[in-house]
Each structure stands twice: as structure tokens, then as C-alpha cells.
PDB file of N, CA and C in Angstrom:
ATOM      1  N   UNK A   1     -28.831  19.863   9.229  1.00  0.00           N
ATOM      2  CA  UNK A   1     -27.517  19.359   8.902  1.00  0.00           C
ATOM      3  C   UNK A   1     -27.454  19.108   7.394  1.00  0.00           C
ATOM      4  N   UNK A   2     -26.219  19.533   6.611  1.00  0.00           N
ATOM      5  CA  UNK A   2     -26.027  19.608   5.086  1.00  0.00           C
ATOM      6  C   UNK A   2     -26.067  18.020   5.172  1.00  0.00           C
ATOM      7  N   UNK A   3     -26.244  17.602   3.427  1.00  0.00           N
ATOM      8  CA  UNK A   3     -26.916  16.552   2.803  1.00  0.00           C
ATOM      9  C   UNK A   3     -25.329  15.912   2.704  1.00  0.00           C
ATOM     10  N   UNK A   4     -24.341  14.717   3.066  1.00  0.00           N
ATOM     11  CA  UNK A   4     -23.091  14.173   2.816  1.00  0.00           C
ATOM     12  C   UNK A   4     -23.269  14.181   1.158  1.00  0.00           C
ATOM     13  N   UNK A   5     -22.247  14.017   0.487  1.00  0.00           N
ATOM     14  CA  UNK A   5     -22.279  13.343  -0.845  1.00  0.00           C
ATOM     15  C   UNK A   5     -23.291  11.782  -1.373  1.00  0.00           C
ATOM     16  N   UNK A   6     -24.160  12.413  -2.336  1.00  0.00           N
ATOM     17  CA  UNK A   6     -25.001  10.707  -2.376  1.00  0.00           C
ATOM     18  C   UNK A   6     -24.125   9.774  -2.906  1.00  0.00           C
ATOM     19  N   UNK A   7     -25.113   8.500  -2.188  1.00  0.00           N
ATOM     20  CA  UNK A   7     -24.142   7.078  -2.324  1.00  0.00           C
ATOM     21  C   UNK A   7     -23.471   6.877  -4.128  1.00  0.00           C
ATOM     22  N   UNK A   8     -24.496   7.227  -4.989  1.00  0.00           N
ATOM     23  CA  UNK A   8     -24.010   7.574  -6.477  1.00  0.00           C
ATOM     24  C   UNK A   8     -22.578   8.112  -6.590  1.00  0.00           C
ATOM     25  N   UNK A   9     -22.634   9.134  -5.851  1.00  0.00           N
ATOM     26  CA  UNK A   9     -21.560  10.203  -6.093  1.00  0.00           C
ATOM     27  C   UNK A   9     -20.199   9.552  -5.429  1.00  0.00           C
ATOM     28  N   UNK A  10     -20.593   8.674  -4.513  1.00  0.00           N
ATOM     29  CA  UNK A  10     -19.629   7.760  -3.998  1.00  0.00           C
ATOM     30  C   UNK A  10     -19.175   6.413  -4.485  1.00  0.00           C
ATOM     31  N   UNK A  11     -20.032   5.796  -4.934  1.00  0.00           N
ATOM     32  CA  UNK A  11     -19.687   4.977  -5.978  1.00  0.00           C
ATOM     33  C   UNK A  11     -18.702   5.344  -7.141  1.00  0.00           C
ATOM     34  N   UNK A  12     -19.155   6.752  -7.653  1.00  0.00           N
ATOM     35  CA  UNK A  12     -18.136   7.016  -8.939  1.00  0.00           C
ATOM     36  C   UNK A  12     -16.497   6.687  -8.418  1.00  0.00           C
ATOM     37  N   UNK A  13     -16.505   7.832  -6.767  1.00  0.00           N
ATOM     38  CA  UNK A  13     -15.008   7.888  -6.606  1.00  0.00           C
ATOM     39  C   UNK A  13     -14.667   6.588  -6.261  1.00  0.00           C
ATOM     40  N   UNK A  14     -15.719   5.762  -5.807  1.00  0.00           N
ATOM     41  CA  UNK A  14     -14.874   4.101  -5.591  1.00  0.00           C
ATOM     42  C   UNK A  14     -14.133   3.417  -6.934  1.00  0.00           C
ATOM     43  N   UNK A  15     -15.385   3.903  -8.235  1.00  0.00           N
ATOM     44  CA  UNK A  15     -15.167   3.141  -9.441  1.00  0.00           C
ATOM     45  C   UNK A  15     -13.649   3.985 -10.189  1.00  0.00           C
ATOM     46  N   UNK A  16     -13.380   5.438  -9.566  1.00  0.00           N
ATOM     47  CA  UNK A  16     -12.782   6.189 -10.220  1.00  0.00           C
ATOM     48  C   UNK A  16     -10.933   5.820  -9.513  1.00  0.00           C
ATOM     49  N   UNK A  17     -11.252   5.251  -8.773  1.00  0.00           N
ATOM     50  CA  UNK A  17     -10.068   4.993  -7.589  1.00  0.00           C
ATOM     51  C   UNK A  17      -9.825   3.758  -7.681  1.00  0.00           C
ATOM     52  N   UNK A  18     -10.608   2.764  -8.190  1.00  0.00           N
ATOM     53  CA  UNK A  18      -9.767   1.169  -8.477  1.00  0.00           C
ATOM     54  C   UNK A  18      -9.802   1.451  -9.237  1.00  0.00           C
ATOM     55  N   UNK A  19     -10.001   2.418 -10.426  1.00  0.00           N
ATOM     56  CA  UNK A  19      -9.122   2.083 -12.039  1.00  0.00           C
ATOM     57  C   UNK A  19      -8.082   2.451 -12.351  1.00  0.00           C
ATOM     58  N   UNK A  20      -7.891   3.827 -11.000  1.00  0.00           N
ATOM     59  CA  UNK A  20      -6.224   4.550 -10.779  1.00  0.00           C
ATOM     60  C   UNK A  20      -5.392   3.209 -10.098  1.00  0.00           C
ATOM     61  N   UNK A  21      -5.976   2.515  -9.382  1.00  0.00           N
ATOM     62  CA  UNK A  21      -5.111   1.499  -8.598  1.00  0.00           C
ATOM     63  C   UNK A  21      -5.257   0.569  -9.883  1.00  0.00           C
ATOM     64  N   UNK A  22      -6.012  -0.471 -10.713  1.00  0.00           N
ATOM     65  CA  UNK A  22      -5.470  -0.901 -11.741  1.00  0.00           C
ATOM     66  C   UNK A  22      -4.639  -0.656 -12.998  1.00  0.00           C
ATOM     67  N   UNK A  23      -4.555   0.657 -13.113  1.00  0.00           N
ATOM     68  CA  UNK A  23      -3.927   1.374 -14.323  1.00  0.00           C
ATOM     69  C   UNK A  23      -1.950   1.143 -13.459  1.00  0.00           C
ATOM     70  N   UNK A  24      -2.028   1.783 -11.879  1.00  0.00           N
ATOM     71  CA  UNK A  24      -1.107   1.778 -11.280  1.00  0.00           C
ATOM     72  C   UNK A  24      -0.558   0.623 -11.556  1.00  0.00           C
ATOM     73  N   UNK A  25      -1.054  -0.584 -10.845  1.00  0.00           N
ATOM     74  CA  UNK A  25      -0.995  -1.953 -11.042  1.00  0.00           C
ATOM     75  C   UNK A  25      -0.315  -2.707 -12.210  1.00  0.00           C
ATOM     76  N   UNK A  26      -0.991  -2.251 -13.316  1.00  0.00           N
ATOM     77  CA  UNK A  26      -0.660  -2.365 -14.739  1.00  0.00           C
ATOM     78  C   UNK A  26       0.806  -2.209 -15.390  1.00  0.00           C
ATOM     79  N   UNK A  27       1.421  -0.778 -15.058  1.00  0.00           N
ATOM     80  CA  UNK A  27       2.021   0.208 -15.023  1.00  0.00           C
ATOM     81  C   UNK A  27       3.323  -0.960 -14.248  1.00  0.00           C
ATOM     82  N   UNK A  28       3.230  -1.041 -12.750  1.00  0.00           N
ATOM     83  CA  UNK A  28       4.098  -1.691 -11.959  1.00  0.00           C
ATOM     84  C   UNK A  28       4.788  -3.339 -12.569  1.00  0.00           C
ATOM     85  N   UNK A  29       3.063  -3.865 -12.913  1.00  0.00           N
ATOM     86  CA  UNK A  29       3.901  -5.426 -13.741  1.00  0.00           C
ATOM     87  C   UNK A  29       4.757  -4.923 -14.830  1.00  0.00           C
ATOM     88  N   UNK A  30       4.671  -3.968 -15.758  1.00  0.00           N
ATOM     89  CA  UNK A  30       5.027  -3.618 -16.615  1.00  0.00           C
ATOM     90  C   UNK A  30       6.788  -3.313 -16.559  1.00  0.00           C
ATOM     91  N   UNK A  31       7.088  -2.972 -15.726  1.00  0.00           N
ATOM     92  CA  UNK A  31       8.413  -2.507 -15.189  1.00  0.00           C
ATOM     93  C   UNK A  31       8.778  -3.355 -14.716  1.00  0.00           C
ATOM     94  N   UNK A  32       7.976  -3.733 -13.578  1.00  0.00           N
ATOM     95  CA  UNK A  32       8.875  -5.402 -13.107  1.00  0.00           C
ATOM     96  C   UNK A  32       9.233  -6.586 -14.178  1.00  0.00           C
ATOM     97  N   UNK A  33       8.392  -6.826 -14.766  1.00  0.00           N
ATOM     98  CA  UNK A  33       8.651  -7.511 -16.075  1.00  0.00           C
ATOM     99  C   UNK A  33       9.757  -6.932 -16.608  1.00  0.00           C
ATOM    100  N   UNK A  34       9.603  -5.910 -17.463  1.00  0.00           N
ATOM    101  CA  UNK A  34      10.879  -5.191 -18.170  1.00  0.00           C
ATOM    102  C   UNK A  34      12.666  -5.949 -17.457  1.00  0.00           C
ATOM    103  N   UNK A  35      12.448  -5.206 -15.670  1.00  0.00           N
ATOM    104  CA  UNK A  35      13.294  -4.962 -15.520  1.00  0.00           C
ATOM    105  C   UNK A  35      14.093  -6.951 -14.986  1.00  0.00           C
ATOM    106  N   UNK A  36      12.834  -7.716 -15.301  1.00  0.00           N
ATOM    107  CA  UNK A  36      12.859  -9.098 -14.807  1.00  0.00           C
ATOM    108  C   UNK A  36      13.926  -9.408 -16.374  1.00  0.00           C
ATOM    109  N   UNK A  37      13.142  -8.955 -17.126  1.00  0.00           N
ATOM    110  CA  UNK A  37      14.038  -9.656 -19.050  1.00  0.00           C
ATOM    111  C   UNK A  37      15.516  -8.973 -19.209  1.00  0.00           C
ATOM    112  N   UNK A  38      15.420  -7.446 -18.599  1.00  0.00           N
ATOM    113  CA  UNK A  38      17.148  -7.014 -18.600  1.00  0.00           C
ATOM    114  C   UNK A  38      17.798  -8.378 -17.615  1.00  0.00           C
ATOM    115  N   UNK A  39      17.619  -8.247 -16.581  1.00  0.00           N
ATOM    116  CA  UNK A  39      18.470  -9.206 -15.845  1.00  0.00           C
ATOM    117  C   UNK A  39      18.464 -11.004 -16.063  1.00  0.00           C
ATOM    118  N   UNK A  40      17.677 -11.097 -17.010  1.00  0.00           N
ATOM    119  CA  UNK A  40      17.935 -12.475 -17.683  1.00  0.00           C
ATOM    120  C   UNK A  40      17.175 -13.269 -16.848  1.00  0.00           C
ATOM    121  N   UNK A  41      16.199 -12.838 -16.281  1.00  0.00           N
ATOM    122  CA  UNK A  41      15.057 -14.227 -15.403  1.00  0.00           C
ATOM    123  C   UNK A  41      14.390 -15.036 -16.480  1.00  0.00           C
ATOM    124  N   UNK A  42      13.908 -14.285 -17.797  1.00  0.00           N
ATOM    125  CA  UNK A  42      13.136 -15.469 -18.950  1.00  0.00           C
ATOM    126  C   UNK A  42      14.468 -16.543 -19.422  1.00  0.00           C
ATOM    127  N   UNK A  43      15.811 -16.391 -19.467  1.00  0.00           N
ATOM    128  CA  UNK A  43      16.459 -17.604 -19.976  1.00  0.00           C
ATOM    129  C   UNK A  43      16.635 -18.446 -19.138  1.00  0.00           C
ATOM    130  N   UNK A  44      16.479 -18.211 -17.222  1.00  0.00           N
ATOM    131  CA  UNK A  44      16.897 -19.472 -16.496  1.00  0.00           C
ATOM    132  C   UNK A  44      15.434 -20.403 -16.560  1.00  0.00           C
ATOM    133  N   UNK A  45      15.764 -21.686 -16.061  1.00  0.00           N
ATOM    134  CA  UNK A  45      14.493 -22.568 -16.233  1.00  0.00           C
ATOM    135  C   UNK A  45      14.137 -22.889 -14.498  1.00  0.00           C
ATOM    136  N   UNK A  46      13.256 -22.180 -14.273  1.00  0.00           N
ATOM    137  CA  UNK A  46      12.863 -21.951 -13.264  1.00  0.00           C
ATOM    138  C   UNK A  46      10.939 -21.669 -13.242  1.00  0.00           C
ATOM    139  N   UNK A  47      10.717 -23.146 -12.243  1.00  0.00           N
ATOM    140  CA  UNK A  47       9.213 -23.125 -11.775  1.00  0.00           C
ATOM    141  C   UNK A  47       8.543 -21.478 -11.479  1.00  0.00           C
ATOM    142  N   UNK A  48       7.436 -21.350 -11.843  1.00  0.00           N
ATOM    143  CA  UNK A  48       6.957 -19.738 -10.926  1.00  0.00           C
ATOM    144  C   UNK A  48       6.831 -20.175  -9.621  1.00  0.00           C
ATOM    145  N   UNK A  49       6.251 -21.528  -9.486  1.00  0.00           N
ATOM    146  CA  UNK A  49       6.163 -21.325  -7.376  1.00  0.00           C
ATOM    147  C   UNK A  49       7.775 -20.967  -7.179  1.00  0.00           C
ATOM    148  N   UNK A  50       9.135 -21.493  -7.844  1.00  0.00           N
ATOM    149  CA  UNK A  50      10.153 -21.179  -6.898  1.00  0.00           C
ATOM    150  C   UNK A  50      10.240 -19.802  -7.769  1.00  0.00           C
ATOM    151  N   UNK A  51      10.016 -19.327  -8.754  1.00  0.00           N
ATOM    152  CA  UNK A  51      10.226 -18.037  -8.820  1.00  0.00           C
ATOM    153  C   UNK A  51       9.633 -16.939  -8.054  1.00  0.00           C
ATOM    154  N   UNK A  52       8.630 -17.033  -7.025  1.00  0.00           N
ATOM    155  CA  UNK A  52       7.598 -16.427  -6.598  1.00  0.00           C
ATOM    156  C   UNK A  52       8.322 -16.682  -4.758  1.00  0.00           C
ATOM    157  N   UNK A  53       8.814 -17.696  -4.995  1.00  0.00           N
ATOM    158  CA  UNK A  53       9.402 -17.867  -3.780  1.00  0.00           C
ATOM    159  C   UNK A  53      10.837 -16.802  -3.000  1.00  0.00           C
ATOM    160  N   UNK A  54      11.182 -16.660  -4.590  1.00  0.00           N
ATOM    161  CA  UNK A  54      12.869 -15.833  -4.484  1.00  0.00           C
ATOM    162  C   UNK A  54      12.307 -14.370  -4.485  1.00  0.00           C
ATOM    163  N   UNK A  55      11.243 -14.046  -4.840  1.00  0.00           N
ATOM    164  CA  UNK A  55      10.997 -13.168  -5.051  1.00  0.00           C
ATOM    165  C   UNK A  55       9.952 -12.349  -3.546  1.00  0.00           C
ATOM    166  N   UNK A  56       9.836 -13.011  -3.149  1.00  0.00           N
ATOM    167  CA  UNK A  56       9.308 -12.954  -1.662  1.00  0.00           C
ATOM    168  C   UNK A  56      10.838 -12.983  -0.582  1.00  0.00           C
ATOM    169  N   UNK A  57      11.341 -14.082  -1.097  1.00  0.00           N
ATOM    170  CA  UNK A  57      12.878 -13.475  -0.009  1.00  0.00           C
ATOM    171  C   UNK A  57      13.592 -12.153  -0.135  1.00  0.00           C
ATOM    172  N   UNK A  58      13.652 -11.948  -1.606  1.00  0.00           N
ATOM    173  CA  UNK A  58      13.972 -10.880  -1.958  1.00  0.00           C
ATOM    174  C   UNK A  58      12.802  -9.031  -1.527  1.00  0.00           C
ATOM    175  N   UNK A  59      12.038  -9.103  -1.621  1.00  0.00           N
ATOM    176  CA  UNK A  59      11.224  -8.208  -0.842  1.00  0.00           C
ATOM    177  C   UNK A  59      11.245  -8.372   0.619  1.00  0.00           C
ATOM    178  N   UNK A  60      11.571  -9.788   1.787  1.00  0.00           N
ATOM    179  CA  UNK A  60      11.841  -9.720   3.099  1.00  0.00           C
ATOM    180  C   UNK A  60      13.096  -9.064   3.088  1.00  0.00           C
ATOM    181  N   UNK A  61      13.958  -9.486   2.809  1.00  0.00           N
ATOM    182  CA  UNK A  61      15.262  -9.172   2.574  1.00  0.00           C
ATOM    183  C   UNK A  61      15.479  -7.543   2.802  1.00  0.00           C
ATOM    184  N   UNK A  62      14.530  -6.657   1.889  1.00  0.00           N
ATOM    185  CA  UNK A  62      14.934  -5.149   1.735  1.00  0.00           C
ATOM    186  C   UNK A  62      14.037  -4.956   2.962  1.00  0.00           C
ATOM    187  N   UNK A  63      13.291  -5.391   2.939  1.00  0.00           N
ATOM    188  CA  UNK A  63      12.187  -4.895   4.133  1.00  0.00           C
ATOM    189  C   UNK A  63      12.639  -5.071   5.828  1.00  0.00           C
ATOM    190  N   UNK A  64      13.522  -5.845   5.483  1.00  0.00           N
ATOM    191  CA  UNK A  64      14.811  -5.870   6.999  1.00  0.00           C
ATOM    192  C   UNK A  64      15.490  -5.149   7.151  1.00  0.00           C
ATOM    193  N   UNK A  65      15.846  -4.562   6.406  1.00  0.00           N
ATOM    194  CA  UNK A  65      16.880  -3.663   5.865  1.00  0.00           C
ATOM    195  C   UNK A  65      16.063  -2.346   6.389  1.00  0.00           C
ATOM    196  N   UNK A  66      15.304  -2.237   6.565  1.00  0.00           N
ATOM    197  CA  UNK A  66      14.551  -1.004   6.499  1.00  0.00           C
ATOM    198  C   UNK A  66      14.446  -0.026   7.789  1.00  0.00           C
ATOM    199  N   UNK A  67      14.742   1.275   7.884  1.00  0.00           N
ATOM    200  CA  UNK A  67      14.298   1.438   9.318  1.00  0.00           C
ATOM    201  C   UNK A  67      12.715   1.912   9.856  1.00  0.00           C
ATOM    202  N   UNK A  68      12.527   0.935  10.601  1.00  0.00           N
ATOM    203  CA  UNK A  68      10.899   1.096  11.268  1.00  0.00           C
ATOM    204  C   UNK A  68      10.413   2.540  11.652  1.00  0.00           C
ATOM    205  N   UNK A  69       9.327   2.527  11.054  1.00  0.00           N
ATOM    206  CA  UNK A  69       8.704   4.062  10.881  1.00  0.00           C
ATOM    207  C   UNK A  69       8.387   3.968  12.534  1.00  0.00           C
ATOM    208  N   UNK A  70       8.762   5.286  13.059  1.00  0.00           N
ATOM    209  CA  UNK A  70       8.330   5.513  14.319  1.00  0.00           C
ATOM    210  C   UNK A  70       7.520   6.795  15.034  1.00  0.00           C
ATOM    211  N   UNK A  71       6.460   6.523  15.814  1.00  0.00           N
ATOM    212  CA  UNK A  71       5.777   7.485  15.933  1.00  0.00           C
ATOM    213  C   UNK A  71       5.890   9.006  16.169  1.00  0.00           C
ATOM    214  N   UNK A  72       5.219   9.746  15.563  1.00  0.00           N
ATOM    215  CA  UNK A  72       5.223  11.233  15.762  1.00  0.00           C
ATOM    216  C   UNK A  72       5.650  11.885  17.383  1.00  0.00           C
ATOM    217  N   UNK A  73       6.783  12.447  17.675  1.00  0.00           N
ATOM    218  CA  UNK A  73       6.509  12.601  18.950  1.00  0.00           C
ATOM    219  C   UNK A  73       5.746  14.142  19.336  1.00  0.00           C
ATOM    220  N   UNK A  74       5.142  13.908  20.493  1.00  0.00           N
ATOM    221  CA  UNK A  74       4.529  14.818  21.086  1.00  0.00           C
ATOM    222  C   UNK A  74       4.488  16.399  21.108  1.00  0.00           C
ATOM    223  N   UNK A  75       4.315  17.483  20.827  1.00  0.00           N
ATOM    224  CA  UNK A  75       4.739  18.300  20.709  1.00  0.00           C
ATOM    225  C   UNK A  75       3.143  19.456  21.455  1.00  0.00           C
ATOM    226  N   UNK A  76       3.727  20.331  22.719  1.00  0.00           N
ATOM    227  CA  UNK A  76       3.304  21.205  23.235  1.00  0.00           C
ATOM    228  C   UNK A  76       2.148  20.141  23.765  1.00  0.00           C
ATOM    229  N   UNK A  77       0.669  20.779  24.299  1.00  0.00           N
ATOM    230  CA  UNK A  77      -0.249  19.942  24.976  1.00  0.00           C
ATOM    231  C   UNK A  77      -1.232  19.487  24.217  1.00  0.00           C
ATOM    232  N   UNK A  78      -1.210  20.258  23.350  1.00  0.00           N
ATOM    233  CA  UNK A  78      -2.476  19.441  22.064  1.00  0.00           C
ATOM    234  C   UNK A  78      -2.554  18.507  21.810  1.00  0.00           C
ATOM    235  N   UNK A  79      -1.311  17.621  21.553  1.00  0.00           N
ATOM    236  CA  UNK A  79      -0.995  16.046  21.238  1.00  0.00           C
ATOM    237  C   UNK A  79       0.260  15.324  22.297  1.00  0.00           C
ATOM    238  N   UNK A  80      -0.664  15.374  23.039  1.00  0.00           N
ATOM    239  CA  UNK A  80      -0.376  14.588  24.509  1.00  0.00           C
ATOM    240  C   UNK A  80      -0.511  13.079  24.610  1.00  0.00           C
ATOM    241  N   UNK A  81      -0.354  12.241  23.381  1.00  0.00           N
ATOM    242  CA  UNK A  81      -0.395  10.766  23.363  1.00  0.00           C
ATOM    243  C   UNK A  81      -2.055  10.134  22.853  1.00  0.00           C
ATOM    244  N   UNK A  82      -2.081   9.242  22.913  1.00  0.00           N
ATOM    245  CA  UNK A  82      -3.336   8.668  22.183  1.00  0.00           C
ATOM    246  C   UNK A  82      -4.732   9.507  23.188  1.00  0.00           C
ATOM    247  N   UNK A  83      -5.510   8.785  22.442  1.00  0.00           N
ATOM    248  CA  UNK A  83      -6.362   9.131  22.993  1.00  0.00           C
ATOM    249  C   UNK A  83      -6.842   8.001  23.416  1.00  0.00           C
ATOM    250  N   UNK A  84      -8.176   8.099  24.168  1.00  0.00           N
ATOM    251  CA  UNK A  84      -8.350   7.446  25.328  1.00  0.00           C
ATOM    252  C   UNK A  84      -9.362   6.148  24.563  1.00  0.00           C
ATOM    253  N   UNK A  85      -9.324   4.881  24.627  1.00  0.00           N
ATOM    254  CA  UNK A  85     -10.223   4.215  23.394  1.00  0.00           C
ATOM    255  C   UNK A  85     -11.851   4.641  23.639  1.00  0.00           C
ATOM    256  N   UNK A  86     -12.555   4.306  22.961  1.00  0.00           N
ATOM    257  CA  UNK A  86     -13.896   4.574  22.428  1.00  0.00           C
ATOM    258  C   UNK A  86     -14.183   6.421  22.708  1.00  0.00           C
ATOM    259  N   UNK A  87     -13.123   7.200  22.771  1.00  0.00           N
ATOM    260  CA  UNK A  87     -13.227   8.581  22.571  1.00  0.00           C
ATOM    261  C   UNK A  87     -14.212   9.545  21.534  1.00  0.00           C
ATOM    262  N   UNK A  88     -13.901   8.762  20.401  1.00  0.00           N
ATOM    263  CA  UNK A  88     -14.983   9.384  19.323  1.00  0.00           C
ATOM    264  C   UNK A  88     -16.115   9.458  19.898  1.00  0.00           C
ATOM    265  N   UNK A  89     -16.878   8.000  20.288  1.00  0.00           N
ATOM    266  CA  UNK A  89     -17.906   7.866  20.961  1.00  0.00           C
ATOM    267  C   UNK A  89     -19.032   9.105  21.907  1.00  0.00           C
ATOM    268  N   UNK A  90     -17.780  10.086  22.332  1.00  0.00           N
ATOM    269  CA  UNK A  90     -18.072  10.434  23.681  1.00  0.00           C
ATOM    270  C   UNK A  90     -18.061  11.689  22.937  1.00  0.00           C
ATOM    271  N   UNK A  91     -17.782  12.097  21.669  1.00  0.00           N
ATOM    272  CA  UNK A  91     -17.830  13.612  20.847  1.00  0.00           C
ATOM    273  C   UNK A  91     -19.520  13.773  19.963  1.00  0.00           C
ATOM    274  N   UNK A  92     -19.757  12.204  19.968  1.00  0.00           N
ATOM    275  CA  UNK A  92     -21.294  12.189  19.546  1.00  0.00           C
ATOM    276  C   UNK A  92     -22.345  13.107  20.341  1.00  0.00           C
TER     277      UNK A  92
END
């Protein structure tokens, strides 16, 4: 049986993949900020816990709004519904 990728080689893509997710990260405050100073959030005088608070209603808010992702349906006999639990198990 071929050799998987060594743990080294896996480490890189871990180290190479949280710096895309911090750069992302970075990138995102960056805009939210921006788009926080167009709409005038630095002149009101407002705590961060209640700013952090509005800002959590405001993300429930759209996220209600939203329509619920719903599962793939079935198509021909290949994908005939879940599979059966501890299945992998039984391909060992």
C-alpha cells in the first residue's frame, strides 16, 4: 500500500490554510470596519458589549430571513438515502 502524505507535509497545508483563513479574517474586519465608519457607528456613544449585542441581532435577523438549505434529493438507485450508521466500518 502507497506511503499517505508525511505528517511534515501535512503540517505545511495546516500552517498554509490558517494563514489563508487569517489573511481572510483580516481582509473581512477590514471591510466591516470600513463599512461600520461610512454608516456613522464611530460617532454614536455606544458600549462594545451593546455594540456586539446589535450586531448579533442583526446577523439573527438575516439568518431568519434565510431559506434553509435542504437536502439533495435522491436520484436513480445509487443514492437511495443515508446510509446505514457505522457503514464505513463494514468497507474495512
Amino acid at each position: 500500500m502507497a506511503r499517505s502524505k508525511s505528517r511534515e507535509a501535512l503540517l505545511k497545508e495546516v500552517e498554509a490554510a490558517q494563514a489563508k483563513l487569517k489573511a481572510h479574517d483580516k481582509a473581512e474586519a477590514e471591510r466591516l470596519g470600513n463599512l461600520a465608519i461610512k454608516s456613522g457607528i464611530g460617532a454614536i456613544d455606544i458600549s462594545d458589549d451593546e455594540l456586539a449585542r446589535e450586531f448579533q441581532a442583526i446577523v439573527a435577523r438575516f439568518r431568519e430571513g434565510a431559506p434553509a438549505v435542504e437536502e439533495p434529493k435522491a436520484k436513480g438507485s445509487r443514492s437511495a438515502g443515508k446510509a446505514p450508521e457505522r457503514a464505513d466500518d463494514e468497507a474495512a
